[in-house]
Protein backbone atom coordinates (compact mmCIF):
# COMPACT_ATOMS: atom_id res chain seq x y z
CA UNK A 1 0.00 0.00 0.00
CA UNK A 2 1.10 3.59 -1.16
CA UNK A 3 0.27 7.03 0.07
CA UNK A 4 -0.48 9.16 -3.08
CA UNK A 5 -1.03 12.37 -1.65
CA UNK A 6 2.66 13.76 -2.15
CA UNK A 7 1.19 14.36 -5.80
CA UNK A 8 3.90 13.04 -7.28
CA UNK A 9 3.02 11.17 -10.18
CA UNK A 10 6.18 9.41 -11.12
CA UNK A 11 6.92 8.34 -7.53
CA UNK A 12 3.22 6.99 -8.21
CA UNK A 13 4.33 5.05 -10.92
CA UNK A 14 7.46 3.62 -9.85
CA UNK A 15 6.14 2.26 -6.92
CA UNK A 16 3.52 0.60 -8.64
CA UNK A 17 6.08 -0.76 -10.93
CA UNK A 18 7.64 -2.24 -7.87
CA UNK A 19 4.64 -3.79 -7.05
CA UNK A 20 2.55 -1.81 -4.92
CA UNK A 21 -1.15 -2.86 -4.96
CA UNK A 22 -3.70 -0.45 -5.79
CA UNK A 23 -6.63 -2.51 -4.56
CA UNK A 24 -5.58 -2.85 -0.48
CA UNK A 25 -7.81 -0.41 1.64
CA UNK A 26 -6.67 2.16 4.25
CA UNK A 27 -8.41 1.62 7.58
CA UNK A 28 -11.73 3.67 6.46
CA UNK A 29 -12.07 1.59 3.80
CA UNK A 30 -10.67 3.55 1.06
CA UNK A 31 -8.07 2.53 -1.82
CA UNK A 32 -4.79 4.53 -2.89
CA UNK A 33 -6.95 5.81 -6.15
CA UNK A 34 -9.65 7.06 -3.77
CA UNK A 35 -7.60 8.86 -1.73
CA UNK A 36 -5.82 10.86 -4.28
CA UNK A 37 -9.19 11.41 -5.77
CA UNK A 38 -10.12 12.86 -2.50
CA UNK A 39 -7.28 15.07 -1.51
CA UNK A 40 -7.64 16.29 -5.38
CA UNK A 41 -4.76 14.58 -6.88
CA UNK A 42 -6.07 13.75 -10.09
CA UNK A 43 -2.89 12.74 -12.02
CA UNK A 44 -2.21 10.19 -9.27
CA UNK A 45 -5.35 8.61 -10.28
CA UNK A 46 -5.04 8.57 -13.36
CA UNK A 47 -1.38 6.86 -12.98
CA UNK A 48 -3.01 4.11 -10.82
CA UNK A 49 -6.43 3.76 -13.09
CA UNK A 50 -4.05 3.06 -15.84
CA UNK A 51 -1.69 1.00 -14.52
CA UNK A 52 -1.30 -2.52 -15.65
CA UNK A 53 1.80 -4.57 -14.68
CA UNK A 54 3.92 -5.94 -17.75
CA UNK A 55 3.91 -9.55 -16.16
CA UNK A 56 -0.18 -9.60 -16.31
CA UNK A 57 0.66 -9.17 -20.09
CA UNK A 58 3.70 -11.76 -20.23
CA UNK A 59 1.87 -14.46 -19.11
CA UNK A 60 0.04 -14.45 -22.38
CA UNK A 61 3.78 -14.61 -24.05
CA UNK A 62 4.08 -18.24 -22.78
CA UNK A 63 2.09 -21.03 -23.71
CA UNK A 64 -1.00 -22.05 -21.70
CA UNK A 65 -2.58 -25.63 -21.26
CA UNK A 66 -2.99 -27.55 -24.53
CA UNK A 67 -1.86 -24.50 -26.72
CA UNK A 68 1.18 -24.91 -28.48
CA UNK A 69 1.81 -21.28 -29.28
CA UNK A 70 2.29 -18.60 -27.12
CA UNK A 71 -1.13 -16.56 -27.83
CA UNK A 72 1.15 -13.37 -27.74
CA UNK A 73 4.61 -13.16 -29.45
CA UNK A 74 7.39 -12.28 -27.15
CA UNK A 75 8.55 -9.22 -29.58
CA UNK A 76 5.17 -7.66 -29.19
CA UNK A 77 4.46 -7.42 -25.67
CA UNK A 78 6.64 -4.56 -24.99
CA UNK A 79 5.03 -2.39 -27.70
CA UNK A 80 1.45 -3.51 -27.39
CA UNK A 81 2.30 -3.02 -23.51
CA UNK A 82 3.23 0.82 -24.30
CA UNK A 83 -0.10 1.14 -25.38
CA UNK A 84 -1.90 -0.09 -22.68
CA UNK A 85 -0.72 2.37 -20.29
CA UNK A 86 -0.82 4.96 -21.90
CA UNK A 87 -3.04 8.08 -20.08
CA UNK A 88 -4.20 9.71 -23.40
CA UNK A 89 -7.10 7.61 -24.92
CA UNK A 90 -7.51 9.84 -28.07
CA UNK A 91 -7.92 7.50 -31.27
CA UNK A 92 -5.39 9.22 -33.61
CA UNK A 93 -2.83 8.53 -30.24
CA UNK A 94 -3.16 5.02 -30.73
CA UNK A 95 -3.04 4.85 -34.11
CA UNK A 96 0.37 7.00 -33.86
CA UNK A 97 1.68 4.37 -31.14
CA UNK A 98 0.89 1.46 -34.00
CA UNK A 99 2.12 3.09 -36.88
CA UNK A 100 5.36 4.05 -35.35
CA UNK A 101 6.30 0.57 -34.28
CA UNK A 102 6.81 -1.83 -37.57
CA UNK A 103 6.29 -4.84 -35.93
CA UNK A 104 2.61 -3.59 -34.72
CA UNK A 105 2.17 -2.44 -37.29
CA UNK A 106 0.90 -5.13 -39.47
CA UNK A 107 -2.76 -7.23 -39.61
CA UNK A 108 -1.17 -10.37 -38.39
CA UNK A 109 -0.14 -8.71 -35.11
CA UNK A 110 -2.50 -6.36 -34.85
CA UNK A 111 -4.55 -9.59 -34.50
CA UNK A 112 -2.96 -11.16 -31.63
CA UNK A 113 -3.06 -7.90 -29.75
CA UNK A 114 -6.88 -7.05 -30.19
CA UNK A 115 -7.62 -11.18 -29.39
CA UNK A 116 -5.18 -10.71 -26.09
CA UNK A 117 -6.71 -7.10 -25.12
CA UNK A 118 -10.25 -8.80 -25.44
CA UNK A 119 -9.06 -12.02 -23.20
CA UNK A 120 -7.84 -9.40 -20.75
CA UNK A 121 -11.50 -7.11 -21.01
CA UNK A 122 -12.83 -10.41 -19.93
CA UNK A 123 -10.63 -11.45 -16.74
CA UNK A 124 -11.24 -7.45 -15.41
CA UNK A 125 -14.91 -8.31 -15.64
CA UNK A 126 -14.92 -11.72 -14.27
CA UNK A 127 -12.32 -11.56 -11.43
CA UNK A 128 -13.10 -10.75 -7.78
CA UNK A 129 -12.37 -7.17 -7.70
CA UNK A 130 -14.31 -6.79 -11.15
CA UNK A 131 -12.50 -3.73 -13.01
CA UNK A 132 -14.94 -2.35 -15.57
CA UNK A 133 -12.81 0.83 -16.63
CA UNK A 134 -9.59 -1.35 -17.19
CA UNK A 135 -11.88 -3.54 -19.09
CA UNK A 136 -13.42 -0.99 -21.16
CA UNK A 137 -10.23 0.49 -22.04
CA UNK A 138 -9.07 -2.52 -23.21
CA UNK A 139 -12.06 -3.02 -25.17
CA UNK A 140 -11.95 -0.13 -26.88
CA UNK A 141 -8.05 -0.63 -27.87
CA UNK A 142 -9.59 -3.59 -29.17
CA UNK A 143 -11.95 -1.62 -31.41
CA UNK A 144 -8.96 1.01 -32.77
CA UNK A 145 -6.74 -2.41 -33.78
CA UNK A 146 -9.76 -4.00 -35.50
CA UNK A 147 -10.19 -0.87 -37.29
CA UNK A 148 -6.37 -0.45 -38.08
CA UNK A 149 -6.42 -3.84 -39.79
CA UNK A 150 -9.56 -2.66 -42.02
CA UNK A 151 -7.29 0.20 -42.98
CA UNK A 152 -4.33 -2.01 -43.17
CA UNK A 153 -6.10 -4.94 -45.26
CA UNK A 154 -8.55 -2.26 -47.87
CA UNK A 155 -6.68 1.25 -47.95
CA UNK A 156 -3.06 2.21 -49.64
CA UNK A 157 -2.83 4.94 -47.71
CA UNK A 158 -3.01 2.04 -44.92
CA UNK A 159 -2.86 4.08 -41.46
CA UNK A 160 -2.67 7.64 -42.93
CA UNK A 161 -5.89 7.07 -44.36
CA UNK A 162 -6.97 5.84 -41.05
CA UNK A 163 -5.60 9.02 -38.90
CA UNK A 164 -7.46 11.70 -41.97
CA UNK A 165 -10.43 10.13 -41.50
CA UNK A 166 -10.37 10.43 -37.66
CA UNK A 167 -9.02 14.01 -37.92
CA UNK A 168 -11.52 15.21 -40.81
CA UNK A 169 -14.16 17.39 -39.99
CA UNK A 170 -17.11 18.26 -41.26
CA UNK A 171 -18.30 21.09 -43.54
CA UNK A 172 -20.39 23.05 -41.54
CA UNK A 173 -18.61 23.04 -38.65
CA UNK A 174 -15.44 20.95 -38.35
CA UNK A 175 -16.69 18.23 -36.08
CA UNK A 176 -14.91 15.11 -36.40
CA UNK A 177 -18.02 12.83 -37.36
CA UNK A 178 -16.13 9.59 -37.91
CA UNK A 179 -14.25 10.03 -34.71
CA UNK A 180 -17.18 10.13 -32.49
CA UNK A 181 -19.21 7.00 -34.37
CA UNK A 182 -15.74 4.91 -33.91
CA UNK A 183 -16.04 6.02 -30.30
CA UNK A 184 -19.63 5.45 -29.61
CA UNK A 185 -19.55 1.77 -31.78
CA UNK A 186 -16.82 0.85 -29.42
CA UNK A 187 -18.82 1.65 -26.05
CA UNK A 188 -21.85 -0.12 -28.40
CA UNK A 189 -19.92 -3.52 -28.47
CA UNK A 190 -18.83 -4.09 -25.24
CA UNK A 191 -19.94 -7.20 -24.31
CA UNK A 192 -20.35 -6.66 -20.38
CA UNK A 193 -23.90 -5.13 -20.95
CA UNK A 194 -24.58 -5.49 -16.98
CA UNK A 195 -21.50 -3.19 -16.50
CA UNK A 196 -22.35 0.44 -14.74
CA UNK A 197 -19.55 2.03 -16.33
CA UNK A 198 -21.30 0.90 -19.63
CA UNK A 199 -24.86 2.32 -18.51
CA UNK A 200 -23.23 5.38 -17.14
CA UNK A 201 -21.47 6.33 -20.81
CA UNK A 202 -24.61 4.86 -22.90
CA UNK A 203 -27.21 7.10 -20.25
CA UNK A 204 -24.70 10.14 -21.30
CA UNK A 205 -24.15 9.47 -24.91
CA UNK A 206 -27.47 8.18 -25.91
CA UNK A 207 -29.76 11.95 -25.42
CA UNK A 208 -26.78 13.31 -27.71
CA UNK A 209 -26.91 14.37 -31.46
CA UNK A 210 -23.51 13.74 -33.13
């Protein structure tokens, strides 16, 4: 257990790198997120929300029960684990982390990392301390890959077609139309329809005209 209120968000991190766990309680009941939530230190929180420990990742890198094949090649868990913590969620972010690693960047990779980020999605939902952000982040990195290999598989312009279309805005007023129906198709298919966090962002999105 960590104290977060020094603010400090990459003591934050390097403690949880060193193992720290971000689910004990303090004696009033209240986790290491919570409290820097409540003493207002928001980039704490969002170092611990997004924190995901390269081993949880690894163990996909070795082979498990009858498989014969790892269901995640060595080579790729460092850069698909880059990804995964990242703090900024913004589409055209992801799709910059692919594209700038070659060996993510192709449809036979990019295929092993959504199937492994949806095996993960499902272990945050069905463990003991269910985590439905982690899982929905995961999900939706999911949904960017999938649509990086359509982009890969139908377009020359491959991922630079992929990053105009999420940056193109419309004619009347510049709003990036594509961006927000990716977005909203990816809270759509989460599979975990019981979820709050899902009837929270559906509740919020829903009443709103794109």
């Amino acid at each position: 257990v960590f104290h977060p209120n020094s603010g400090n968000k990459e003591i934050t991190w390097m403690m949880l790198e060193a193992g720290a766990e971000t689910d004990v309680v303090n004696s009033v009941g209240r986790t290491a997120a919570q409290m820097a939530a409540f003493v207002g230190q928001h980039d704490c929180v969002t170092v611990i929300n997004n924190f995901f420990p390269r081993e949880r990742l690894d163990y996909y890198t070795k082979p498990q029960g009858l498989d014969k094949e790892p269901k995640l090649p060595v080579k790729l868990a460092g850069p698909l684990h880059k990804i995964i913590t990242t703090t900024n969620m913004h589409p055209v972010k992801i799709v910059l982390l692919v594209k700038e690693n070659p060996l993510l960047a192709e449809v036979e990779a990019l295929q092993k990392c959504y199937r492994v980020l949806d095996l993960i999605c499902e272990k945050c939902m069905k463990q003991k301390d269910m985590n439905e952000v982690l899982a929905m982040k995961m999900h939706y990195i999911s949904c960017i890959f999938q649509k990086c290999i359509t982009f890969l598989k139908e377009r020359e312009d491959e991922l630079d077609g992929f990053i105009k279309s999420l940056l193109k805005g419309r004619e009347k007023d510049g709003f990036p139309v594509y961006q927000e129906k990716l977005i909203r198709e990816s809270i759509r298919k989460f599979p975990y329809c019981e979820a709050t966090l899902l009837q929270q962002l559906v509740r919020s999105i829903a009443p709103v005209e794109i």
